[in-house]
Protein backbone atom coordinates (compact mmCIF):
# COMPACT_ATOMS: atom_id res chain seq x y z
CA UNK A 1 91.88 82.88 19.98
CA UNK A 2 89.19 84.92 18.00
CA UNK A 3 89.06 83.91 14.60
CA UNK A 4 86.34 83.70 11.86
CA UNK A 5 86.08 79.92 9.79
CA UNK A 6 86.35 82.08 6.37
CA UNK A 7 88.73 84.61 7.31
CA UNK A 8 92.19 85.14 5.22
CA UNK A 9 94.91 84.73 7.88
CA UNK A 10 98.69 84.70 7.44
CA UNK A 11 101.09 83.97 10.04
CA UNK A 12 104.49 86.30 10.63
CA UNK A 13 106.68 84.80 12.65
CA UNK A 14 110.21 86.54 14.37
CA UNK A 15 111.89 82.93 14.88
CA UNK A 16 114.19 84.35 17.32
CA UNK A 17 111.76 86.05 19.48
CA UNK A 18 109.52 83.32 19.62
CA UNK A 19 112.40 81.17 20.63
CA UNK A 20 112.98 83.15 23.43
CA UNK A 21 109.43 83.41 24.53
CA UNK A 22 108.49 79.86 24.56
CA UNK A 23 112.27 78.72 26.26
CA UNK A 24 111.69 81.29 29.17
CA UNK A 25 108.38 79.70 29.78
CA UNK A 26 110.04 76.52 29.40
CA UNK A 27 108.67 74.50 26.59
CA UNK A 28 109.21 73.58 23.08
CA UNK A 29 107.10 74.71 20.05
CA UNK A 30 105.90 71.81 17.90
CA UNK A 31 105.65 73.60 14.55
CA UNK A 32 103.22 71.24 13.10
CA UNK A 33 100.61 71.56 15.90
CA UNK A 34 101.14 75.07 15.65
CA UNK A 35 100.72 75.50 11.81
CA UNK A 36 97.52 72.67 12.00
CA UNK A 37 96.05 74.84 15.29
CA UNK A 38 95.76 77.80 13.26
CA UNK A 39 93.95 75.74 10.02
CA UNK A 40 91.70 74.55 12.01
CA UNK A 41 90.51 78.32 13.47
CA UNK A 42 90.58 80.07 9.95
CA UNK A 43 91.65 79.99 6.43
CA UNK A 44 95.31 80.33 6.45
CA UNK A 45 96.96 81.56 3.80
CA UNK A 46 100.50 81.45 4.62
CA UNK A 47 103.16 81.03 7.23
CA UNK A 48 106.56 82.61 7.08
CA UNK A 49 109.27 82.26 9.30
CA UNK A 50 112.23 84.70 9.76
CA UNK A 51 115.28 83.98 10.96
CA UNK A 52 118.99 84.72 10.33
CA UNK A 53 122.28 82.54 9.83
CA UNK A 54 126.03 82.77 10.13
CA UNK A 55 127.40 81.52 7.42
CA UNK A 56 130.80 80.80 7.83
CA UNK A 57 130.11 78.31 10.24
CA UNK A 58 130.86 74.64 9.18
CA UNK A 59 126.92 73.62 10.19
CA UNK A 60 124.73 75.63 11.55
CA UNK A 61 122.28 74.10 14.57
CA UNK A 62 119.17 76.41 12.80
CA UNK A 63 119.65 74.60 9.64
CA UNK A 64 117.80 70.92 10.50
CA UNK A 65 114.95 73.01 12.17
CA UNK A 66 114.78 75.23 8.69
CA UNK A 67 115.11 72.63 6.19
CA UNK A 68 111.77 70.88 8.03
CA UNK A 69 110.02 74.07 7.56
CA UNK A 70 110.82 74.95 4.57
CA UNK A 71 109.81 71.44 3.61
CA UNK A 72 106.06 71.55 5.56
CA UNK A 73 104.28 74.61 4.86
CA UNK A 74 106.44 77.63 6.01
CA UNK A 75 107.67 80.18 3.61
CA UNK A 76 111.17 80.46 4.98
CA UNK A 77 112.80 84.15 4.92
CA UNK A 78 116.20 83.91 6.20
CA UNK A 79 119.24 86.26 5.41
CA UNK A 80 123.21 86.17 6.41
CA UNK A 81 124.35 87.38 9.77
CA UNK A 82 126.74 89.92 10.00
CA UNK A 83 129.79 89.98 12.05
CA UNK A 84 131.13 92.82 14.06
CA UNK A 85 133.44 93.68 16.72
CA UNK A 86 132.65 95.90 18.91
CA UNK A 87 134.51 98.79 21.48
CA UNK A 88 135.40 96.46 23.73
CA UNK A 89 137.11 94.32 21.14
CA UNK A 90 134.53 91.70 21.09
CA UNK A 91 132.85 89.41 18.50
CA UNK A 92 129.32 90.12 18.37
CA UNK A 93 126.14 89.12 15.82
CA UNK A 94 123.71 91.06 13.98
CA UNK A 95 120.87 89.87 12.25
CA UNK A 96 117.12 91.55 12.57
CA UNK A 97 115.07 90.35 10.12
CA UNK A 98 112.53 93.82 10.81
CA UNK A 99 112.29 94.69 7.18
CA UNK A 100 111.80 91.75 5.89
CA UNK A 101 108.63 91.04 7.92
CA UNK A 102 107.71 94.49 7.63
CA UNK A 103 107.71 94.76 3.60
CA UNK A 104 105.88 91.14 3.40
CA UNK A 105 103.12 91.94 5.64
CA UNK A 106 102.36 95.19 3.82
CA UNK A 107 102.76 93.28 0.45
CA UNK A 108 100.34 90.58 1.89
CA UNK A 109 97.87 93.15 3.33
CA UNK A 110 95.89 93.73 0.44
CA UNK A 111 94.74 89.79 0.51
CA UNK A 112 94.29 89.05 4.16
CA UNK A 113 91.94 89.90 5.95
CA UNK A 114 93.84 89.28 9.86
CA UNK A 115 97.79 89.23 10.24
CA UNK A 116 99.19 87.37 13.01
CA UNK A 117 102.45 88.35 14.49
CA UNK A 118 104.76 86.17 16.50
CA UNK A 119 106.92 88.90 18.19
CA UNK A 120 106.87 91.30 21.22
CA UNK A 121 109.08 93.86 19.65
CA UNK A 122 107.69 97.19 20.25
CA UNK A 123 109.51 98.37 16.63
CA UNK A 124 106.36 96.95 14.93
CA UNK A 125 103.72 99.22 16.40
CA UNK A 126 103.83 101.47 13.21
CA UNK A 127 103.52 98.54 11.19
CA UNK A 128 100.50 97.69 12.52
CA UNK A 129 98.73 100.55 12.70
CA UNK A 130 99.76 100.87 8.85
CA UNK A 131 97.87 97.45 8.52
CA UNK A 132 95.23 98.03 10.28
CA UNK A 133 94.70 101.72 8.48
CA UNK A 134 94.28 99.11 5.39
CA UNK A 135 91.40 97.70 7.20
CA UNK A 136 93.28 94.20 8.74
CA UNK A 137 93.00 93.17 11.72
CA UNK A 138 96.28 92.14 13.43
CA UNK A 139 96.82 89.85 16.36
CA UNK A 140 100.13 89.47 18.26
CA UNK A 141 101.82 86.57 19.58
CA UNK A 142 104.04 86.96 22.52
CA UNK A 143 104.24 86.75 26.74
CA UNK A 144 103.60 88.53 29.87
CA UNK A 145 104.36 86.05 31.96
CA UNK A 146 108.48 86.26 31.76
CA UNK A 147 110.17 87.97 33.31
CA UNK A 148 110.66 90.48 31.89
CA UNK A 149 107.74 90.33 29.89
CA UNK A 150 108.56 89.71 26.39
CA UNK A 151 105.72 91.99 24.74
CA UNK A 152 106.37 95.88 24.28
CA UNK A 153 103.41 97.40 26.21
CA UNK A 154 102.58 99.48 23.15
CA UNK A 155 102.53 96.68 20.46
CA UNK A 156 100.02 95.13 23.03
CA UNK A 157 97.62 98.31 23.10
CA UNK A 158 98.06 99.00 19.54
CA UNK A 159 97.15 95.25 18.55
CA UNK A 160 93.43 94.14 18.18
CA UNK A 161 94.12 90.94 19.86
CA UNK A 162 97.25 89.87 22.10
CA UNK A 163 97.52 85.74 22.35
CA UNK A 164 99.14 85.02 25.59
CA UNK A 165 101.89 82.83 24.11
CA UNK A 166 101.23 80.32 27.35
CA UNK A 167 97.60 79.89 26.68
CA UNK A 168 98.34 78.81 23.65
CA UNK A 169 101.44 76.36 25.18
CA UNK A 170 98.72 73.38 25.19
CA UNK A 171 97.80 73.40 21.65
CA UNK A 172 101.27 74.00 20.17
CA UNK A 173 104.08 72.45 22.45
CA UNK A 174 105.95 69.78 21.68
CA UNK A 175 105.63 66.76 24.20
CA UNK A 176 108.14 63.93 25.33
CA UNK A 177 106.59 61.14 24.05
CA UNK A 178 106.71 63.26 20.10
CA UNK A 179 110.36 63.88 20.86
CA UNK A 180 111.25 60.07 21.70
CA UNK A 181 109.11 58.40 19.07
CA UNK A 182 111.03 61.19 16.55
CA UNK A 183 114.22 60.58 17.92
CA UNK A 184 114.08 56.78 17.13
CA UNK A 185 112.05 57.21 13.72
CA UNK A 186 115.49 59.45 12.93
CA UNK A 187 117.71 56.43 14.05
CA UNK A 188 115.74 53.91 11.71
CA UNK A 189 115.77 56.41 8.77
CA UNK A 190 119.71 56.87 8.96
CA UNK A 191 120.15 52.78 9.14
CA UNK A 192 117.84 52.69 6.08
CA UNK A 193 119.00 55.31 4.14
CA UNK A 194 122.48 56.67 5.55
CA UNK A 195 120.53 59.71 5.49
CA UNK A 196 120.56 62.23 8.82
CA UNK A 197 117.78 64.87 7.20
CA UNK A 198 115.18 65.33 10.07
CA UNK A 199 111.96 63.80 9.26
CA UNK A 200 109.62 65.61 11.66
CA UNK A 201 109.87 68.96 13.42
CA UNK A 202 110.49 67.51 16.69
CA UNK A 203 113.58 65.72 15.24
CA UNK A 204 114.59 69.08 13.86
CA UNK A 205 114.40 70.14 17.32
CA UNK A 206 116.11 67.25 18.73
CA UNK A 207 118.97 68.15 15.86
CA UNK A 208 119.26 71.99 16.97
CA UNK A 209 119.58 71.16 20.85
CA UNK A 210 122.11 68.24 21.03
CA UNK A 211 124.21 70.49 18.83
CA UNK A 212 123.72 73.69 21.02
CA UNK A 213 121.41 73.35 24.21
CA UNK A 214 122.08 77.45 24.49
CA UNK A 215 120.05 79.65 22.48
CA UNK A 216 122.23 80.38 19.38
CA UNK A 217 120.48 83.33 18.49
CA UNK A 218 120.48 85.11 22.11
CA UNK A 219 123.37 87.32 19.82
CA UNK A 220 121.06 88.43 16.79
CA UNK A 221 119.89 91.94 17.33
C-alpha cells in the first residue's frame, strides 16, 4: 500500500463484494486488523460499510457482524432489501447499495485527500474519475486472482492504485486461534450475563456462519 503518514483517508466499503472476494480466496476478514492496518498507514478519517438486509426475516445472520461494527469504528449504511419475483416465478433479492456509496464519497471528497474503495464493480469508474477531477486520489480494493477475477478491468485502469485484496490477506485475515479464543470469550459472556451480543468481530463472524455457512448475500444485486 502507498500511503502518506498525514494524508486524509476514508474507507468505502461494498460489504457484499468484499465478502465475495475474500471467501473465493478462502479466508476471513478480521475487521479490526483491517480498520487498525489502515491507521497505522495514514490518517483515517472514516470507515463506512454498506450492506443491505431483509427485513422480514425473524433474525438476520448480517445483524451480529453489523451490530460489532457499528459498535467499533464503522459508520454503518445499510438499507431494506427488496423482494421480487421474477419471470420464471421465482423469489429473488435486490439490494445495491451504489448510491449510497456514491453520494457519500462525493460528500466526503471535499475533506479527504485519498478514497479507498472496497469493490470491483466496474459501475464506479465514473465515480472515480468525478473524485479524482476534485483532485483525490482513489485506491481500489478488490482481486485478480479468482476466478473470475472480481475487479472490472476498467475500475482497475481508471484507479490510481489497485490493492490486490490477497496481498493484503496477511495483515487483515482473521486466524483460528482469534476465532477459538472469541468463540469461548462469547460462551463466558452469555454464562455471566445471559447476554449473546458478539463481543469481538471474529465472534460476529462466528455468529453469521453457524447461522448460514452460504453466502446470504450471493442474491443482492
Amino acid at each position: 500500500m502507498k500511503f502518506y503518514t498525514q494524508e486524509r483517508v476514508a474507507l468505502f466499503i461494498d460489504g457484499a463484494n468484499l465478502y465475495s472476494a475474500a471467501r473465493s480466496l478462502g479466508f476471513e476478514i478480521d475487521y479490526r486488523r483491517l480498520l487498525e492496518s489502515f491507521r497505522k498507514e495514514s490518517h483515517l478519517v472514516r470507515a463506512f460499510y454498506y450492506t443491505a438486509l431483509v427485513e422480514d426475516q425473524e433474525y438476520s445472520p448480517l445483524r451480529p457482524l453489523i451490530d460489532w461494527l457499528d459498535y467499533n469504528g464503522f459508520t454503518m449504511v445499510t438499507k431494506p432489501a427488496k423482494e421480487y419475483t421474477d419471470a420464471m416465478g421465482r423469489r429473488k433479492v435486490k439490494g445495491n447499495m451504489d448510491i449510497e456509496l456514491a453520494i457519500d464519497v462525493m460528500e466526503m471528497a471535499p475533506h479527504i485527500d485519498h478514497v479507498v474503495l472496497f469493490s470491483g464493480d466496474g459501475d464506479f469508474r465514473r465515480l472515480v474519475e468525478a473524485v479524482q477531477r476534485k483532485g483525490v486520489r482513489v485506491s481500489v480494493v478488490s482481486s485478480t486472482k479468482t476466478q473470475p477475477p472480481m475487479v472490472a478491468d476498467e475500475l482497475r485502469r481508471q484507479a490510481d492504485t489497485f490493492i490486490e485484496l490477497q496481498d493484503l490477506m496477511p495483515k487483515i485475515m482473521r486466524d483460528q486461534a482469534a476465532r477459538d479464543q472469541s468463540r469461548t470469550a462469547g460462551v463466558h459472556a452469555t454464562l455471566r450475563t445471559g447476554s449473546s451480543a458478539p463481543s469481538s468481530p471474529a465472534q460476529a463472524m462466528d455468529d453469521f456462519d453457524e447461522i448460514d455457512t452460504a453466502d446470504p448475500r450471493k442474491h443482492l444485486r
